[in-house]
PDB file of N, CA and C in Angstrom:
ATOM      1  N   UNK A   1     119.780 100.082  82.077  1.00  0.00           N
ATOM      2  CA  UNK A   1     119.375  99.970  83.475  1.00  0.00           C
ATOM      3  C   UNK A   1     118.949  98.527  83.731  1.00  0.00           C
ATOM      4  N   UNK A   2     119.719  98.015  84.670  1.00  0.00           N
ATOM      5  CA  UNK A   2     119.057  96.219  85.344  1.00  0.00           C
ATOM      6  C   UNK A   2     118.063  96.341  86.061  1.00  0.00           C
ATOM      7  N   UNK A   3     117.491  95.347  85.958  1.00  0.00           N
ATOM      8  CA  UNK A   3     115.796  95.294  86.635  1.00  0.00           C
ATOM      9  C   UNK A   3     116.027  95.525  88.229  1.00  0.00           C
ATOM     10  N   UNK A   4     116.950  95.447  88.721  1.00  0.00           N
ATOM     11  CA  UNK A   4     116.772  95.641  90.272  1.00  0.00           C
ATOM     12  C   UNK A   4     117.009  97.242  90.266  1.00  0.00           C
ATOM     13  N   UNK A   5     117.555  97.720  89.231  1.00  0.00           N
ATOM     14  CA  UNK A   5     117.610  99.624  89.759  1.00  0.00           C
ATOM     15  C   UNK A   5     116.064  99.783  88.889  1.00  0.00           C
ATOM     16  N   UNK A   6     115.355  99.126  87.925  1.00  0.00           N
ATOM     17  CA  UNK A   6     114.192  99.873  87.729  1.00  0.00           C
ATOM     18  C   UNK A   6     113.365  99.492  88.775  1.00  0.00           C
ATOM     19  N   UNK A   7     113.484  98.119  89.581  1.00  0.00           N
ATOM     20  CA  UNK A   7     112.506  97.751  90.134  1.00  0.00           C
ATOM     21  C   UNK A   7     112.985  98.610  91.732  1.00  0.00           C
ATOM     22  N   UNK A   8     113.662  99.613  91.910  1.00  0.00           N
ATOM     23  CA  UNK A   8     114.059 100.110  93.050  1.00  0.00           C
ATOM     24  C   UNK A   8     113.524 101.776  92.604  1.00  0.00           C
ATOM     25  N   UNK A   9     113.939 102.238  91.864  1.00  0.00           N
ATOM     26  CA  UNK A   9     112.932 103.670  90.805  1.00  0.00           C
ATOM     27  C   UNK A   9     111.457 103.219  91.365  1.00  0.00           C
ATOM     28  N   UNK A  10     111.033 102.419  90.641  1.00  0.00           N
ATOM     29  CA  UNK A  10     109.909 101.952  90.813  1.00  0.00           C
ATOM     30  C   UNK A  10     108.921 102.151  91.978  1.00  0.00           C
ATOM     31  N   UNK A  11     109.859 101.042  92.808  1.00  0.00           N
ATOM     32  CA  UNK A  11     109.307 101.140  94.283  1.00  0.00           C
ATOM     33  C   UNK A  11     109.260 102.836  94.793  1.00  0.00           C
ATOM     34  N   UNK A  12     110.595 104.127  94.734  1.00  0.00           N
ATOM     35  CA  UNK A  12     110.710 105.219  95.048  1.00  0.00           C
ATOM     36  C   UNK A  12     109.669 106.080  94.778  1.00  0.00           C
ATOM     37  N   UNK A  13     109.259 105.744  93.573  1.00  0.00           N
ATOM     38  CA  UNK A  13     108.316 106.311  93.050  1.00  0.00           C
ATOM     39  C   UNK A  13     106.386 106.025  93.401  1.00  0.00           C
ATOM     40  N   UNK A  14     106.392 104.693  93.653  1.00  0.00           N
ATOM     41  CA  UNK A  14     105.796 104.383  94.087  1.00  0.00           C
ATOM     42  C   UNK A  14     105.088 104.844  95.576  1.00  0.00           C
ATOM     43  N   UNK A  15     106.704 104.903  96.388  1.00  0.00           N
ATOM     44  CA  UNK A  15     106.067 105.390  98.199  1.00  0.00           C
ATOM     45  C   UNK A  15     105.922 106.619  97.548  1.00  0.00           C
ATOM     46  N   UNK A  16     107.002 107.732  96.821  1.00  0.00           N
ATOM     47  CA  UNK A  16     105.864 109.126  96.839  1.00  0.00           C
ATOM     48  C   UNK A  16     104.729 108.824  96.585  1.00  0.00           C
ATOM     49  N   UNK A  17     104.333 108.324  95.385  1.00  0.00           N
ATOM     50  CA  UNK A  17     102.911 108.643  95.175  1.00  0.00           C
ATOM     51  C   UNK A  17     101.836 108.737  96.390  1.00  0.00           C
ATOM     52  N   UNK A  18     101.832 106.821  96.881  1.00  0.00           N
ATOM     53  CA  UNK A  18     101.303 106.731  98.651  1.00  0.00           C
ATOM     54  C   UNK A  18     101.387 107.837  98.930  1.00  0.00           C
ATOM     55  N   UNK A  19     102.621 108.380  99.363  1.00  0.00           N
ATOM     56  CA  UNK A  19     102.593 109.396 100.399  1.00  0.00           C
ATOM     57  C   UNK A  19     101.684 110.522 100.295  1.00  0.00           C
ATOM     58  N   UNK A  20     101.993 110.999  99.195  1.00  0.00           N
ATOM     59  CA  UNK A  20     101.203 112.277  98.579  1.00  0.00           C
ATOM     60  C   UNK A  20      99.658 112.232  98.623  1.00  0.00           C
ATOM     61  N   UNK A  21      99.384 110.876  97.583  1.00  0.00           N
ATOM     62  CA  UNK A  21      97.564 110.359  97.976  1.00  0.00           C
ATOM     63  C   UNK A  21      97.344 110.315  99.485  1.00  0.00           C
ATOM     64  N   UNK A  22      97.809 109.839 100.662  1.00  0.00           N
ATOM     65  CA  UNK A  22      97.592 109.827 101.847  1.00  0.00           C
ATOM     66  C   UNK A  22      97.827 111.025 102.734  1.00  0.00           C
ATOM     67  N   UNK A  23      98.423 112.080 102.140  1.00  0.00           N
ATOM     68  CA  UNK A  23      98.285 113.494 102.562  1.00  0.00           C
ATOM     69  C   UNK A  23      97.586 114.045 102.154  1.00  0.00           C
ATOM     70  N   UNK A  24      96.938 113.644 100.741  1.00  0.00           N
ATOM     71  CA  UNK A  24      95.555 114.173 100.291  1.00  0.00           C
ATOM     72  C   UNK A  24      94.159 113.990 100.920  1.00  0.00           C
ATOM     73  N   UNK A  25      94.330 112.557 101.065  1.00  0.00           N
ATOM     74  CA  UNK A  25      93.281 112.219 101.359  1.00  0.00           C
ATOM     75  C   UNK A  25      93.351 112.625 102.970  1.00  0.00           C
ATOM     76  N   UNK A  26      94.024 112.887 103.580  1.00  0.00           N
ATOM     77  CA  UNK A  26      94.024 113.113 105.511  1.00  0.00           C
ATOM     78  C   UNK A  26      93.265 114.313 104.943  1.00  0.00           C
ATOM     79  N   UNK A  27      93.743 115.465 104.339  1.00  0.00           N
ATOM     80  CA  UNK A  27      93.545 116.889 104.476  1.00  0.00           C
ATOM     81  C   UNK A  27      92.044 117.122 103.716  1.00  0.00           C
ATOM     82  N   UNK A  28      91.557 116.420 102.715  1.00  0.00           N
ATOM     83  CA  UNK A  28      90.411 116.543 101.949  1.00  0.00           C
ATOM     84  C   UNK A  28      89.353 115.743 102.508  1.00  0.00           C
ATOM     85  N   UNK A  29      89.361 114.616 102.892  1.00  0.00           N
ATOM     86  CA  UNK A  29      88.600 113.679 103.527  1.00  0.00           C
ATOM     87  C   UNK A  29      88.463 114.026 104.856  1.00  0.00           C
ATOM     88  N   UNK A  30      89.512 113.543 105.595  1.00  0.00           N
ATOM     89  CA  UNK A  30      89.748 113.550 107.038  1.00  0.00           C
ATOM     90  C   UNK A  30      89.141 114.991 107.792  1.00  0.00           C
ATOM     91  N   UNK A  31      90.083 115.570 107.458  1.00  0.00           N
ATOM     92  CA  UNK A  31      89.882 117.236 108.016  1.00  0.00           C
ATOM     93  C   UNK A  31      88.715 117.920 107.487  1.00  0.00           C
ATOM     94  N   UNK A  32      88.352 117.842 105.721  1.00  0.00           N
ATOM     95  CA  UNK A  32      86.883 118.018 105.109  1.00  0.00           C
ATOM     96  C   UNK A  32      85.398 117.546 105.608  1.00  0.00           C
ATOM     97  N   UNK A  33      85.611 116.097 105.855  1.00  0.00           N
ATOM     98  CA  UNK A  33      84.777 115.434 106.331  1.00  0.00           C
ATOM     99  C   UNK A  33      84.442 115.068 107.945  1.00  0.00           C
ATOM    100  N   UNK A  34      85.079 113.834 108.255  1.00  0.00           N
ATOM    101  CA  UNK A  34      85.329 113.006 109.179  1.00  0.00           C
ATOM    102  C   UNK A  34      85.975 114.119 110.512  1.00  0.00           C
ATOM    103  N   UNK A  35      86.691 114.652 110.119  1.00  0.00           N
ATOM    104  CA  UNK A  35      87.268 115.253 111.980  1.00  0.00           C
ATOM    105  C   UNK A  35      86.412 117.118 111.363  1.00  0.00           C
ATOM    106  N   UNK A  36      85.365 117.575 110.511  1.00  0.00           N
ATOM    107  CA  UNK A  36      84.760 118.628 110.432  1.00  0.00           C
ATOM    108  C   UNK A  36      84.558 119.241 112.199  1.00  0.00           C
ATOM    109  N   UNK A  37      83.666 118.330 112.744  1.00  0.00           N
ATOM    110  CA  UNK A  37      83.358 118.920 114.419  1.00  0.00           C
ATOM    111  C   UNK A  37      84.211 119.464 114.981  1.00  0.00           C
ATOM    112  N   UNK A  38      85.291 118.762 115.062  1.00  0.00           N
ATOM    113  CA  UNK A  38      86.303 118.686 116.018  1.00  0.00           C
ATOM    114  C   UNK A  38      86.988 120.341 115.435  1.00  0.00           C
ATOM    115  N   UNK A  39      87.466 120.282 114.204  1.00  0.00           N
ATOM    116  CA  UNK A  39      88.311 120.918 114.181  1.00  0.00           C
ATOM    117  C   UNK A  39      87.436 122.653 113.775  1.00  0.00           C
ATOM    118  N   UNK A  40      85.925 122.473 113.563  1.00  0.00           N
ATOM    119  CA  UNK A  40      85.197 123.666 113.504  1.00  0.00           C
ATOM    120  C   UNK A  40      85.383 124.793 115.047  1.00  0.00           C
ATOM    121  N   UNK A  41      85.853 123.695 116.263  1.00  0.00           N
ATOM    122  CA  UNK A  41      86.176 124.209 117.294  1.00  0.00           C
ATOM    123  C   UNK A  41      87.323 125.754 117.126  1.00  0.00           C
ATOM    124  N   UNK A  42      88.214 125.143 116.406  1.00  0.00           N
ATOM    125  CA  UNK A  42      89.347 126.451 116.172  1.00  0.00           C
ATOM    126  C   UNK A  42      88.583 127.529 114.556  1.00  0.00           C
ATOM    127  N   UNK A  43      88.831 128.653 115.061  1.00  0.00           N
ATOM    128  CA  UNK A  43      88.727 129.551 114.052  1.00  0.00           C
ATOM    129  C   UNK A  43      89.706 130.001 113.727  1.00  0.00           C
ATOM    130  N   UNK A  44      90.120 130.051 112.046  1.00  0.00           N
ATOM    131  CA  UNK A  44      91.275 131.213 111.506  1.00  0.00           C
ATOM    132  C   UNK A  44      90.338 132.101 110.624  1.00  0.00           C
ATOM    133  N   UNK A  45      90.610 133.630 111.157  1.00  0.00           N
ATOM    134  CA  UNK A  45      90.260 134.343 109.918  1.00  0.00           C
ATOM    135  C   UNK A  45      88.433 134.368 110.135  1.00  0.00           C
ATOM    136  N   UNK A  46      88.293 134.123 111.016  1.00  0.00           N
ATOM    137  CA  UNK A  46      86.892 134.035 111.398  1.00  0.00           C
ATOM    138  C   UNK A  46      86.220 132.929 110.488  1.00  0.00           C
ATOM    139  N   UNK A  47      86.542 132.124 110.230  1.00  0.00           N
ATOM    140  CA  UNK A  47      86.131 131.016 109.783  1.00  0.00           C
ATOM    141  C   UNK A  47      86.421 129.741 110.571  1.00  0.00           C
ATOM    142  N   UNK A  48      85.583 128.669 110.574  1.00  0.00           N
ATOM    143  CA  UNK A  48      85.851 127.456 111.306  1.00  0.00           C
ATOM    144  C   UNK A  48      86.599 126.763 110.455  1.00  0.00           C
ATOM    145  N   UNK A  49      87.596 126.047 110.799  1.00  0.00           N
ATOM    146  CA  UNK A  49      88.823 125.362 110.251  1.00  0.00           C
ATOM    147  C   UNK A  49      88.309 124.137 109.537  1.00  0.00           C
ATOM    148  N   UNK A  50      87.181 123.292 110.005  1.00  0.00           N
ATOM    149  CA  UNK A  50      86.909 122.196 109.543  1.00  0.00           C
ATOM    150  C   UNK A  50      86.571 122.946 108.199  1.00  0.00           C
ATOM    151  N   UNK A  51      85.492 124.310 108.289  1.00  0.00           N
ATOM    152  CA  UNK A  51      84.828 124.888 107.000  1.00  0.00           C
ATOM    153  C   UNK A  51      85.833 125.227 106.053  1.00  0.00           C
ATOM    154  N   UNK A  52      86.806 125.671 106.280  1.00  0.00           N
ATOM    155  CA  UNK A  52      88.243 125.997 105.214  1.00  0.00           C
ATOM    156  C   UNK A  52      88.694 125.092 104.891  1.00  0.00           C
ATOM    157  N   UNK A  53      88.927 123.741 105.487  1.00  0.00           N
ATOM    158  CA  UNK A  53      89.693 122.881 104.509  1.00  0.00           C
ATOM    159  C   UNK A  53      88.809 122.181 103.806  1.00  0.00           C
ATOM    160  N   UNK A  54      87.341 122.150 104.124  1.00  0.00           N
ATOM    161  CA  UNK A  54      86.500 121.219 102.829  1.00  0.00           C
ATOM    162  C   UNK A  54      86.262 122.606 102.302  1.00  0.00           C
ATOM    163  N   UNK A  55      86.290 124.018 102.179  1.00  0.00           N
ATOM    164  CA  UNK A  55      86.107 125.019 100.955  1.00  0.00           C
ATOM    165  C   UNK A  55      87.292 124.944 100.160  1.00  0.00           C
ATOM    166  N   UNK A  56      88.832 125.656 100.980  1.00  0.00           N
ATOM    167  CA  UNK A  56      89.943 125.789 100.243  1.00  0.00           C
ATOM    168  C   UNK A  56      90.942 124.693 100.662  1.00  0.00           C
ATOM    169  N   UNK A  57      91.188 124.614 101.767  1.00  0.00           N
ATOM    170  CA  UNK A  57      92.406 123.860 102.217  1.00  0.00           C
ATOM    171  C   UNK A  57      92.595 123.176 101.763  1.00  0.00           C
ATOM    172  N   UNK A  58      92.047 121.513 101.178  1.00  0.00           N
ATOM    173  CA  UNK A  58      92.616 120.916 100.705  1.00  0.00           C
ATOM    174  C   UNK A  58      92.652 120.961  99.501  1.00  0.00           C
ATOM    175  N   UNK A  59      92.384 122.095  98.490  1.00  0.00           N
ATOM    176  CA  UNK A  59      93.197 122.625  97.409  1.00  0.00           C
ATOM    177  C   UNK A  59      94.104 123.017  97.312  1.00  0.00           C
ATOM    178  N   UNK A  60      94.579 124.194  98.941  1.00  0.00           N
ATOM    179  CA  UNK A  60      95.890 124.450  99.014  1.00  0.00           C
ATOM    180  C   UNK A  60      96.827 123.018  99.208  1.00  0.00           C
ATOM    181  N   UNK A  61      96.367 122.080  99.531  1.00  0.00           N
ATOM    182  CA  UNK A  61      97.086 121.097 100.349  1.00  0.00           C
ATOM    183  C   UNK A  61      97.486 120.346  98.962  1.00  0.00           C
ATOM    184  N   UNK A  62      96.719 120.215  97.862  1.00  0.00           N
ATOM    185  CA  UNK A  62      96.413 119.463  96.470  1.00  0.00           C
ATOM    186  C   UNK A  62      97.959 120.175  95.591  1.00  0.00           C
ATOM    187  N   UNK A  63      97.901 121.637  95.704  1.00  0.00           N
ATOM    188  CA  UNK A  63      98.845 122.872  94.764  1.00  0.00           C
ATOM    189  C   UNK A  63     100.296 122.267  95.442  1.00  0.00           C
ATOM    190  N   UNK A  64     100.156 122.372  96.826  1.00  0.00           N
ATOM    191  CA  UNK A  64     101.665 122.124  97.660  1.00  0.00           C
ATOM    192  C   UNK A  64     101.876 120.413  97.182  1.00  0.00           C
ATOM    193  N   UNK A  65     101.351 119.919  97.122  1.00  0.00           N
ATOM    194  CA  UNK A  65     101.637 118.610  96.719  1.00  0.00           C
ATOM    195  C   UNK A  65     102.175 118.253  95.313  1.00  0.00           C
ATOM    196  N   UNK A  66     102.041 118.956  94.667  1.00  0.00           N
ATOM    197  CA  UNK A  66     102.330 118.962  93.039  1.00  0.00           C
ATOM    198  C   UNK A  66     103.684 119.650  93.022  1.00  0.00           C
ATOM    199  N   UNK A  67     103.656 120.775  93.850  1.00  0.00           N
ATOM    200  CA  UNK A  67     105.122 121.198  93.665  1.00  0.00           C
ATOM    201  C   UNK A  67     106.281 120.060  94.696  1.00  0.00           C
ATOM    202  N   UNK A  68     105.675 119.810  95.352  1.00  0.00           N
ATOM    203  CA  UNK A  68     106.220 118.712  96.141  1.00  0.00           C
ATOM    204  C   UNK A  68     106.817 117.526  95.870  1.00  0.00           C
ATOM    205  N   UNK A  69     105.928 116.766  94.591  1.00  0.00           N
ATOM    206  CA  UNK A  69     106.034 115.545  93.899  1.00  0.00           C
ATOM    207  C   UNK A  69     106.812 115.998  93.119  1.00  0.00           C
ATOM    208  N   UNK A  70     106.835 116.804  92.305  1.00  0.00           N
ATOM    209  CA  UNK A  70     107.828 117.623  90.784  1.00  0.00           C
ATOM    210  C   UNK A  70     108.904 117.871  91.525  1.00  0.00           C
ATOM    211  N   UNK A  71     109.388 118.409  92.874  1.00  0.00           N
ATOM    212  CA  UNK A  71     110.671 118.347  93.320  1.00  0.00           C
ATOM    213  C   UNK A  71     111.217 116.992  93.747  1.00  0.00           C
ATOM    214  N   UNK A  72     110.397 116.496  94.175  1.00  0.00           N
ATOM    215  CA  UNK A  72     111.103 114.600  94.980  1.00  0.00           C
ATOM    216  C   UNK A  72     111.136 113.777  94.006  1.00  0.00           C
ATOM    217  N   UNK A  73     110.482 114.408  92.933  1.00  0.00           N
ATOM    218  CA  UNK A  73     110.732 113.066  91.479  1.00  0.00           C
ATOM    219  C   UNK A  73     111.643 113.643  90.864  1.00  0.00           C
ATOM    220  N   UNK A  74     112.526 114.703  90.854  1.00  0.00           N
ATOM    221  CA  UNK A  74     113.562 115.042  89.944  1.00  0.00           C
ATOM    222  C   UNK A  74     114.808 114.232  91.089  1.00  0.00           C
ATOM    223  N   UNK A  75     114.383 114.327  92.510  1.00  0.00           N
ATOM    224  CA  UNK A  75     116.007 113.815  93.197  1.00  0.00           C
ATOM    225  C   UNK A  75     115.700 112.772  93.402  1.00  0.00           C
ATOM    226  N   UNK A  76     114.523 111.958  92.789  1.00  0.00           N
ATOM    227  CA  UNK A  76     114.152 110.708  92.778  1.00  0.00           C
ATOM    228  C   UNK A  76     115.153 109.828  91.377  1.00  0.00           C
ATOM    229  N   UNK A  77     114.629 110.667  89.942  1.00  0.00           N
ATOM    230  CA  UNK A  77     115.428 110.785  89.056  1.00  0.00           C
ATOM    231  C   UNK A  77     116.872 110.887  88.914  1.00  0.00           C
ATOM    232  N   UNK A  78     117.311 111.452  89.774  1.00  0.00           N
ATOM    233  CA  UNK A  78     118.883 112.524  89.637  1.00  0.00           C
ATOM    234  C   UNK A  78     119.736 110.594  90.600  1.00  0.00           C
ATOM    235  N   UNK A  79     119.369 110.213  91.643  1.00  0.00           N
ATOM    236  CA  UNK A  79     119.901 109.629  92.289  1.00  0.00           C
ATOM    237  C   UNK A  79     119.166 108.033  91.818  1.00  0.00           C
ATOM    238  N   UNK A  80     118.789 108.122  90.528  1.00  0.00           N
ATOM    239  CA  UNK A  80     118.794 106.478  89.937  1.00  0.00           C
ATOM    240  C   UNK A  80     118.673 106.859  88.610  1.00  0.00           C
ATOM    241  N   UNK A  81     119.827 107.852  88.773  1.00  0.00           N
ATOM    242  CA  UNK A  81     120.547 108.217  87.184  1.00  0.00           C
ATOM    243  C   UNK A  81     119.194 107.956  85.877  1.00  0.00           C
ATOM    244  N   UNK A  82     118.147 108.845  85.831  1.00  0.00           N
ATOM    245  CA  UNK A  82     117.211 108.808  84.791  1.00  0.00           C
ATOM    246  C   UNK A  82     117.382 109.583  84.550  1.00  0.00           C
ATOM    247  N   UNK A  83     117.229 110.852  85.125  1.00  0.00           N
ATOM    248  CA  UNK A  83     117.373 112.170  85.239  1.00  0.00           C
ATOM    249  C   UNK A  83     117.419 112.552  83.604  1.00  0.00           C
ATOM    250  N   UNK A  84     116.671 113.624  82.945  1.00  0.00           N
ATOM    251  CA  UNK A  84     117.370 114.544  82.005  1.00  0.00           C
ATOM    252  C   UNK A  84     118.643 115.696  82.059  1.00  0.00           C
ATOM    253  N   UNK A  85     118.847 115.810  80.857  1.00  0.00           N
ATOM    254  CA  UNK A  85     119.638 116.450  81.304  1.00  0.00           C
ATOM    255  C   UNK A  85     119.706 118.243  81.145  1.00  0.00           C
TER     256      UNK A  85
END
């Protein structure tokens, strides 16, 4: 492999990660913390929404992300030929 396809892997791999940390952090921080008021306004399940995502949500949000990353890094893999086989 020439340094411009690792240094292009690289970079691919790289924006997932971003991406994923910055969907973490919106849903655990953001929605947990920082927008709590706002979003305690809506109830699911008789619970206030801000209260579910700093209890569970952004664990659910943490689980979906892992299966998320493990699928976009195999067609991350597959299409700069690393791939196993």
């Amino acid at each position: 492999m020439n340094e411009n396809k690792r240094m292009a892997y690289w970079r691919a791999n790289l924006r997932l990660v971003a991406l994923c940390l910055s969907v973490w952090f919106v849903c655990s921080y953001g929605f947990g913390i920082l927008f709590v008021e706002e979003l305690n306004t809506i109830r699911i399940g008789g619970f206030q929404l801000g209260f579910w995502f700093a209890q569970q949500g952004s664990i659910y949000v943490f689980v979906l992300l892992i299966f998320f990353y493990a699928w976009r890094m195999n067609r991350i893999d597959r299409d700069h030929d690393v791939h196993e086989d």
